[in-house]
PDB file of N, CA and C in Angstrom:
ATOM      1  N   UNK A   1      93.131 108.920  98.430  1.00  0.00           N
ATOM      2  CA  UNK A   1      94.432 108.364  98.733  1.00  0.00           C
ATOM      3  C   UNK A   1      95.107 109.094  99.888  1.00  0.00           C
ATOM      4  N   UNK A   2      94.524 110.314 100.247  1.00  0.00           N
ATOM      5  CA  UNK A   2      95.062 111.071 101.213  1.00  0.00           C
ATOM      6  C   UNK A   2      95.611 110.229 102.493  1.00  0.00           C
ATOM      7  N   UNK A   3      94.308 109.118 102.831  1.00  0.00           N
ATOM      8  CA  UNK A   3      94.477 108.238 104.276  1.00  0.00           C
ATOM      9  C   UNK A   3      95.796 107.540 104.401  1.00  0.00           C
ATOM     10  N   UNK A   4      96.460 107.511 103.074  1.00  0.00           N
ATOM     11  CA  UNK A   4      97.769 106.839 103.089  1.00  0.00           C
ATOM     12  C   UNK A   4      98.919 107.792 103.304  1.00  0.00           C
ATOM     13  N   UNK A   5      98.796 108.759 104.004  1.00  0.00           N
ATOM     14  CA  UNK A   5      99.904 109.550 103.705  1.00  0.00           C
ATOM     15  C   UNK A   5     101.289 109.423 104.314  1.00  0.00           C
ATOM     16  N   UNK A   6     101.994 109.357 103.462  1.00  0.00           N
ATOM     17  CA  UNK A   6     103.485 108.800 104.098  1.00  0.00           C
ATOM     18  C   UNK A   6     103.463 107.348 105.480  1.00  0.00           C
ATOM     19  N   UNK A   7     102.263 106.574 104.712  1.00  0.00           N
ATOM     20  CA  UNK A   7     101.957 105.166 105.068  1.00  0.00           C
ATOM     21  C   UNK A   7     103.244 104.433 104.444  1.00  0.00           C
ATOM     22  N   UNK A   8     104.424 103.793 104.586  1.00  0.00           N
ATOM     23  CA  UNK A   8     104.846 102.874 103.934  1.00  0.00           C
ATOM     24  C   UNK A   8     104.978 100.954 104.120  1.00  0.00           C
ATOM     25  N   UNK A   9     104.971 100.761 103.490  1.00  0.00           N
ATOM     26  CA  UNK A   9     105.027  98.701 103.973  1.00  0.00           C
ATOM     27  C   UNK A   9     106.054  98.278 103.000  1.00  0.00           C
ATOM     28  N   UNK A  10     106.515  97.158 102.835  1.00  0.00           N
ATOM     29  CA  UNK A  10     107.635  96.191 102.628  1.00  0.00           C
ATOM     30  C   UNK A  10     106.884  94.679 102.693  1.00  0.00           C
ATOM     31  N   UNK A  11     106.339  94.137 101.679  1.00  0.00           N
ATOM     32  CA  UNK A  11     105.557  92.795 101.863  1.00  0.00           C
ATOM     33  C   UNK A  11     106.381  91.781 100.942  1.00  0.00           C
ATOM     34  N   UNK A  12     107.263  91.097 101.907  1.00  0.00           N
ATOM     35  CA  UNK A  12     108.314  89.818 101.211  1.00  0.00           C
ATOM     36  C   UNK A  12     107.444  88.497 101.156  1.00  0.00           C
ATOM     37  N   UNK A  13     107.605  87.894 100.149  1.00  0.00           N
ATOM     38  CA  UNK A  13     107.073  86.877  99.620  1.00  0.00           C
ATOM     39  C   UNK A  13     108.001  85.535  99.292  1.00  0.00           C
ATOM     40  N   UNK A  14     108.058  84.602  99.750  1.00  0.00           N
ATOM     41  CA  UNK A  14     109.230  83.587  99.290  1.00  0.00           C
ATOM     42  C   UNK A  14     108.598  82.262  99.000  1.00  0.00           C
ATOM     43  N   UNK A  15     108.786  81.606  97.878  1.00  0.00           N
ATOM     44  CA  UNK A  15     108.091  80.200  97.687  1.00  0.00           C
ATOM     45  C   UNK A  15     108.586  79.331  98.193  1.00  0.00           C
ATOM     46  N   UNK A  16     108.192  78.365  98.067  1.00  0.00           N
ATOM     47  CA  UNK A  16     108.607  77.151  98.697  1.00  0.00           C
ATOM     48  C   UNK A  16     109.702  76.697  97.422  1.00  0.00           C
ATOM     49  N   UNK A  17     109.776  76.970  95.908  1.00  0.00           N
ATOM     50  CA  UNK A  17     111.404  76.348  95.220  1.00  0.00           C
ATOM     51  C   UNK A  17     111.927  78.291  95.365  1.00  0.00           C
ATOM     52  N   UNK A  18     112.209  78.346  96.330  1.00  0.00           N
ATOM     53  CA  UNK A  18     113.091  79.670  96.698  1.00  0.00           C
ATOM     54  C   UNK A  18     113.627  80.755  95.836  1.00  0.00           C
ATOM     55  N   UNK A  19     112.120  81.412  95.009  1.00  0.00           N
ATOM     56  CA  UNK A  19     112.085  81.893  94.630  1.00  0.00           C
ATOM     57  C   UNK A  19     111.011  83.260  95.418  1.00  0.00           C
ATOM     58  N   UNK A  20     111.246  84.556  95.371  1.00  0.00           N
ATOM     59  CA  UNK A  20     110.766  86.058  96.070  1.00  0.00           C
ATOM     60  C   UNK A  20     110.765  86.972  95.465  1.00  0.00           C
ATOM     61  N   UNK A  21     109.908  87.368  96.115  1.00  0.00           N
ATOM     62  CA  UNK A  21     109.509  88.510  94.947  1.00  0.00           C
ATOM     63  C   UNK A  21     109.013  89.932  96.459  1.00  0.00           C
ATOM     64  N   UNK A  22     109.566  91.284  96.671  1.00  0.00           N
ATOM     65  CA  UNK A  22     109.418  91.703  97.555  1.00  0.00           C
ATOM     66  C   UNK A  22     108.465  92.726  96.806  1.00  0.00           C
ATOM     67  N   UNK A  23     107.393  93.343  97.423  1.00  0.00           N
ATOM     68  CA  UNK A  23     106.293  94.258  96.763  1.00  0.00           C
ATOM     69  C   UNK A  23     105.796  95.601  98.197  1.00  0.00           C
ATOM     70  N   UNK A  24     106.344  96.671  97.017  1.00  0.00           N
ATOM     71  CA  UNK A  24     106.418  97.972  97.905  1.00  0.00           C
ATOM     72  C   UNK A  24     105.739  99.221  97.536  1.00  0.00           C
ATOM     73  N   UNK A  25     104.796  98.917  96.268  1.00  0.00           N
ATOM     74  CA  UNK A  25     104.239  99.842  95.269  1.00  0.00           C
ATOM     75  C   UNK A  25     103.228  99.889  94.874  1.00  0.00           C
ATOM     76  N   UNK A  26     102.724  98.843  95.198  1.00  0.00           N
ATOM     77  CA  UNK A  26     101.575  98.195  95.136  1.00  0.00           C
ATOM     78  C   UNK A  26     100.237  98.562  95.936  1.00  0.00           C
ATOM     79  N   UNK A  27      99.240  98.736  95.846  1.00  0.00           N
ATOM     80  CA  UNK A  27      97.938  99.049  96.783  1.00  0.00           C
ATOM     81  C   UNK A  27      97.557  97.863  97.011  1.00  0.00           C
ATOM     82  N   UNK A  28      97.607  97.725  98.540  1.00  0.00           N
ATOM     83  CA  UNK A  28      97.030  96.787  98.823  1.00  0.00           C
ATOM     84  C   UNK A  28      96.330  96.701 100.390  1.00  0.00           C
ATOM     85  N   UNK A  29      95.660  95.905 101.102  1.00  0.00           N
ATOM     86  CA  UNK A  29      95.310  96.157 101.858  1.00  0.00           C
ATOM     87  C   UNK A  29      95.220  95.002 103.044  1.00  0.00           C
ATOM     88  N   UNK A  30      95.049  95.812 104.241  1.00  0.00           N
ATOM     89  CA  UNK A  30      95.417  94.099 105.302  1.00  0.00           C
ATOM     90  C   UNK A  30      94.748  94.331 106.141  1.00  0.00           C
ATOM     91  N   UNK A  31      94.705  92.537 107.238  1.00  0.00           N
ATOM     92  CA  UNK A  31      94.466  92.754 108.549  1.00  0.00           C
ATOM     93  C   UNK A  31      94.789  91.715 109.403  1.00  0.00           C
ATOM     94  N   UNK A  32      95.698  92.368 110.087  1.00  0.00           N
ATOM     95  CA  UNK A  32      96.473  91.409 110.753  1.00  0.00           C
ATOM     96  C   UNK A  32      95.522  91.027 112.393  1.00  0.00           C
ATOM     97  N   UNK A  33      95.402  89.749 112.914  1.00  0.00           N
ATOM     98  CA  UNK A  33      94.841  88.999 113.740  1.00  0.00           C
ATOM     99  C   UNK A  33      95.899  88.113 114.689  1.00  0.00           C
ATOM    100  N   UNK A  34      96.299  89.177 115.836  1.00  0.00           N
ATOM    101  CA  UNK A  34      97.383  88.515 116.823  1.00  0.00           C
ATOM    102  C   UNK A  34      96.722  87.501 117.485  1.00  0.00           C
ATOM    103  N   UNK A  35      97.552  85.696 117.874  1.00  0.00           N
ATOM    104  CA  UNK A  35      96.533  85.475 118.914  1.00  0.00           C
ATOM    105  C   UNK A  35      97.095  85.142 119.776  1.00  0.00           C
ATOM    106  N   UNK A  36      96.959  85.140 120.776  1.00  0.00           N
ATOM    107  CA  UNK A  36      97.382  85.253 122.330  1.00  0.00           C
ATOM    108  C   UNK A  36      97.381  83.669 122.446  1.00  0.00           C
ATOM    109  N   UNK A  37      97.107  83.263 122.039  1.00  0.00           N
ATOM    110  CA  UNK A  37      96.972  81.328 122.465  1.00  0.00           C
ATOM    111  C   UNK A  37      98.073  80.821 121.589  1.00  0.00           C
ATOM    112  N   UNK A  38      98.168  79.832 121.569  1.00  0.00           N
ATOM    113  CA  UNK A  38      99.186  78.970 120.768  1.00  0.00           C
ATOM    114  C   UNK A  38      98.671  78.935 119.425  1.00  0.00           C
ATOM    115  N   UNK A  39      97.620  79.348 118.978  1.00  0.00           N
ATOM    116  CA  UNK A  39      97.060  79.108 117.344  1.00  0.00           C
ATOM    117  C   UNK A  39      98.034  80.467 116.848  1.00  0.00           C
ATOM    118  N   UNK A  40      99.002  80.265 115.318  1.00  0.00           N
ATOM    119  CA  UNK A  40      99.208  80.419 114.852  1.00  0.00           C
ATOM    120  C   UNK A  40      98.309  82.169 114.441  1.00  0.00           C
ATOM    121  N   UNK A  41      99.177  83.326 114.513  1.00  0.00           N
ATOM    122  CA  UNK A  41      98.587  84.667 113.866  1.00  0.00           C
ATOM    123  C   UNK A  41      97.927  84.225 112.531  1.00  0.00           C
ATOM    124  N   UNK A  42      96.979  85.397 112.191  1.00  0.00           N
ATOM    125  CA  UNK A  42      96.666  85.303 110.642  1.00  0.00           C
ATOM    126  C   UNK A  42      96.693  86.223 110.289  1.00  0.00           C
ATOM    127  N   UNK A  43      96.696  86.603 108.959  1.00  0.00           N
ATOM    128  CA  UNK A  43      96.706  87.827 108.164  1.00  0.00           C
ATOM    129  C   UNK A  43      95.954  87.726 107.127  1.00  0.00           C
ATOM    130  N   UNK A  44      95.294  88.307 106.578  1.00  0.00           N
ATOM    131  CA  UNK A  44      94.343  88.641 105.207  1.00  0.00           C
ATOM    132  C   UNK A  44      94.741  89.811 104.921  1.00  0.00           C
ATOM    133  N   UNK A  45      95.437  89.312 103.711  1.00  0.00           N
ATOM    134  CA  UNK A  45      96.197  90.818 102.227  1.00  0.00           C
ATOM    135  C   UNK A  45      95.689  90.371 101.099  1.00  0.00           C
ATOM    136  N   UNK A  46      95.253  91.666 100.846  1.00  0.00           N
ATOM    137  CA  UNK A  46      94.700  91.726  99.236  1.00  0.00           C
ATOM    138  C   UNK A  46      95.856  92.977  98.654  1.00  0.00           C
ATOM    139  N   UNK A  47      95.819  92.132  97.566  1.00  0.00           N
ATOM    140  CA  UNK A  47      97.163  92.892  96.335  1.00  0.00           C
ATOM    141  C   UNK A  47      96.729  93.014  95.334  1.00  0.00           C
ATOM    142  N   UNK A  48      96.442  94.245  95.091  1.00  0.00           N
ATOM    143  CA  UNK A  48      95.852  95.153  93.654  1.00  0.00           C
ATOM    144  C   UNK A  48      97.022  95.013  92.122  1.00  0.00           C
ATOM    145  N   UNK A  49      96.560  94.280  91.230  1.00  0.00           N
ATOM    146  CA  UNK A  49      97.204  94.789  90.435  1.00  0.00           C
ATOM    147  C   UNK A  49      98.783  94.346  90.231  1.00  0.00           C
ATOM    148  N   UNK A  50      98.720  92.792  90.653  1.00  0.00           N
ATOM    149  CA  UNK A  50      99.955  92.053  90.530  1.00  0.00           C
ATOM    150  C   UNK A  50      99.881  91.084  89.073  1.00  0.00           C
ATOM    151  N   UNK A  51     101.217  91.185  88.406  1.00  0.00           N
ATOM    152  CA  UNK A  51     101.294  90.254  86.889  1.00  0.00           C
ATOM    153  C   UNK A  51     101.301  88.847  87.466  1.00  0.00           C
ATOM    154  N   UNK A  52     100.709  88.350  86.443  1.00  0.00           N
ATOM    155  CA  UNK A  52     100.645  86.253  86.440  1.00  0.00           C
ATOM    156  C   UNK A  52     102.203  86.040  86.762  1.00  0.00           C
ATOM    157  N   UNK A  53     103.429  86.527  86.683  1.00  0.00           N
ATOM    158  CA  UNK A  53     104.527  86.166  87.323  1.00  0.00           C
ATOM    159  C   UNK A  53     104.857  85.964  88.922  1.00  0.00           C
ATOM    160  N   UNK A  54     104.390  87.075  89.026  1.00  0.00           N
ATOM    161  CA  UNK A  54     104.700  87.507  90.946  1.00  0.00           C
ATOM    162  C   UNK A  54     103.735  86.544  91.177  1.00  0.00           C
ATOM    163  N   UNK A  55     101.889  86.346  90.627  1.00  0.00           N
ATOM    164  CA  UNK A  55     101.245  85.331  91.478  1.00  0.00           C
ATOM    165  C   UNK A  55     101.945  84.296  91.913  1.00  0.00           C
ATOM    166  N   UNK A  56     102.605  83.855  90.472  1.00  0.00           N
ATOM    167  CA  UNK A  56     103.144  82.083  90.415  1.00  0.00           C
ATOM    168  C   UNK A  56     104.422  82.332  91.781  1.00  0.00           C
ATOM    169  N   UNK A  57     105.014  82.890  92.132  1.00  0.00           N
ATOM    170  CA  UNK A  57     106.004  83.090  93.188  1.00  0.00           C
ATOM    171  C   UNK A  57     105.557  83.057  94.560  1.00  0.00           C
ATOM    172  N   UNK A  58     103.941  83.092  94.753  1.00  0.00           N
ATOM    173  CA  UNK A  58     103.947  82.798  96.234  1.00  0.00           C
ATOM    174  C   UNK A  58     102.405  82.246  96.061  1.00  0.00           C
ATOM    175  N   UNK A  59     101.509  81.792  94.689  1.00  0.00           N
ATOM    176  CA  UNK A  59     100.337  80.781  94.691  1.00  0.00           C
ATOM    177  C   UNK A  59     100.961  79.133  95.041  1.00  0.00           C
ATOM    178  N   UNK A  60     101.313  79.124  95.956  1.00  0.00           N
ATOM    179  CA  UNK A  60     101.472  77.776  96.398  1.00  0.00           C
ATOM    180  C   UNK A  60     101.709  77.456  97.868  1.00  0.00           C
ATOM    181  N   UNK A  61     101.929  76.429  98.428  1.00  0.00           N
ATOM    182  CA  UNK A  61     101.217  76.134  99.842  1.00  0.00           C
ATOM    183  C   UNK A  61     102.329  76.213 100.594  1.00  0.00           C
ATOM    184  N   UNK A  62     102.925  77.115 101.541  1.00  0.00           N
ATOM    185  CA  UNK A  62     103.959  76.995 102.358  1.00  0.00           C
ATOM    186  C   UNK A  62     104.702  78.177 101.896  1.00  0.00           C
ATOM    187  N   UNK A  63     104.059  79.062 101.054  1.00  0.00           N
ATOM    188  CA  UNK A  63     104.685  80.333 100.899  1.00  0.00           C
ATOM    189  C   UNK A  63     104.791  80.914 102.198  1.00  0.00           C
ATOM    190  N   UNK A  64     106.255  81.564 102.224  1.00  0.00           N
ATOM    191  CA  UNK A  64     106.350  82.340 103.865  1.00  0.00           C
ATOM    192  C   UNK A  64     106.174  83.918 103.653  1.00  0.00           C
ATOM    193  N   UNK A  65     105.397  84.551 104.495  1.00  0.00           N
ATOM    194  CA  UNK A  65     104.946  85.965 104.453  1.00  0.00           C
ATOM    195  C   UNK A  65     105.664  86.670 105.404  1.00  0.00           C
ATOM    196  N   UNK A  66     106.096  87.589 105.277  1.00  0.00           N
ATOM    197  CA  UNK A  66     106.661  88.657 106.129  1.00  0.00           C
ATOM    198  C   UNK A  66     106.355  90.337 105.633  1.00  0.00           C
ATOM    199  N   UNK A  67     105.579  90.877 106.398  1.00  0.00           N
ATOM    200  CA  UNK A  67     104.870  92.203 105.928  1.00  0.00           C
ATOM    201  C   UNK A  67     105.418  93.256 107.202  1.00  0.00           C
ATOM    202  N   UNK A  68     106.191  93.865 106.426  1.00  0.00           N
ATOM    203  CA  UNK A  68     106.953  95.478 107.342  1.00  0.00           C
ATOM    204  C   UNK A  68     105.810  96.394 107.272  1.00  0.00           C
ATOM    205  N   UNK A  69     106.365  97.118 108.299  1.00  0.00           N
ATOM    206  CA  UNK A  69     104.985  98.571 107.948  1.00  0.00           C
ATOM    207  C   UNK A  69     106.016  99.810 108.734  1.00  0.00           C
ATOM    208  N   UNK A  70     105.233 100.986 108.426  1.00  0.00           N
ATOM    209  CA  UNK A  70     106.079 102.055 109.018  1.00  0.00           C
ATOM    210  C   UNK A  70     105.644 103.304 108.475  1.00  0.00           C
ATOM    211  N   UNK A  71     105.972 104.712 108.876  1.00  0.00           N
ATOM    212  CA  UNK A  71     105.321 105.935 109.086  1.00  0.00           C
ATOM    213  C   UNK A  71     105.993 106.749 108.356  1.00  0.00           C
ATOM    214  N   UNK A  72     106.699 107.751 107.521  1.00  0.00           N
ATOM    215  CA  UNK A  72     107.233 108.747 107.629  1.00  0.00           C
ATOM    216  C   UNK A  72     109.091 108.323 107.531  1.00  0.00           C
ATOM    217  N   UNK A  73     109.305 109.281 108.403  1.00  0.00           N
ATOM    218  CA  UNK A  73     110.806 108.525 107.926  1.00  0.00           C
ATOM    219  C   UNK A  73     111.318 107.503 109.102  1.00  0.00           C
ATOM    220  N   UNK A  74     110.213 106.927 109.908  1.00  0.00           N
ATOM    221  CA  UNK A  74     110.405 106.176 110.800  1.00  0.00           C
ATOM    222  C   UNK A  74     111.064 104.744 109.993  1.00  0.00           C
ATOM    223  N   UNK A  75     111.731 104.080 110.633  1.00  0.00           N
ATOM    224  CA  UNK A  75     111.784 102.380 110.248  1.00  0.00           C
ATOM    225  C   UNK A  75     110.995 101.198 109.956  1.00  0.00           C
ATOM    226  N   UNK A  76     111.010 100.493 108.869  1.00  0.00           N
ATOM    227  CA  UNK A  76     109.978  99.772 108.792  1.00  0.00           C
ATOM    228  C   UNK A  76     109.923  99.166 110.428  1.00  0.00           C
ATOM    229  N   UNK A  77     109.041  98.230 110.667  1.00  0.00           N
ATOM    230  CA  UNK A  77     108.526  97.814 112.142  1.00  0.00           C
ATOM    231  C   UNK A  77     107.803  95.539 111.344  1.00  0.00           C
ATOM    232  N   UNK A  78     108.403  95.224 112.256  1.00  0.00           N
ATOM    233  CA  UNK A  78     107.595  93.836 111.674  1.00  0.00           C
ATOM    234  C   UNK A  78     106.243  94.082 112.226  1.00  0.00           C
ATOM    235  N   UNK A  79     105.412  93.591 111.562  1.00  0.00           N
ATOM    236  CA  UNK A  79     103.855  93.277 111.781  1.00  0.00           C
ATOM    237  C   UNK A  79     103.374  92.376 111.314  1.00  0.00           C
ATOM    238  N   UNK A  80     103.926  91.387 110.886  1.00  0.00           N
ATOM    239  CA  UNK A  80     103.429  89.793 110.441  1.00  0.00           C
ATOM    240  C   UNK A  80     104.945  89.072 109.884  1.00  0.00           C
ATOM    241  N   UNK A  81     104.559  87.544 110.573  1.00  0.00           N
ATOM    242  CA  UNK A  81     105.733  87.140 110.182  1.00  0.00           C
ATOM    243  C   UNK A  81     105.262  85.923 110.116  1.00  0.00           C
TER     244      UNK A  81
END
């Protein structure tokens, strides 16, 4: 766990009947894919260890993602939106 050290993120989750659930405690892991063209960024996150509640809050189609990231006592920083 060392590689994480004073790693922090902020991963907001909002459904489409406007319901969120924000997750900051969680192990999880990413990779974000900028693209320089008009196609739409992507992201692939895997989330360790979330209850059948939080799934039901963003398993559905048009969930909006927004994932902060940040260092130390720096500010979170957007990195997917």
């Amino acid at each position: 766990m060392s590689e994480n050290f004073l790693r922090k993120y902020k991963l907001t989750i909002l459904g489409t009947d406007g319901r969120g659930v924000v997750i900051q405690d969680q192990h999880i892991e990413f990779n974000v894919t900028l693209n320089s063209s008009s196609k739409l960024n992507e992201m692939d996150c895997k989330i360790f260890n979330l209850s059948a509640e939080t799934i039901a809050v963003f398993d559905k189609i048009d969930s909006t993602v927004t994932l902060e990231v940040g260092f130390g006592d720096n500010p979170l920083a957007f990195c997917f939106k």
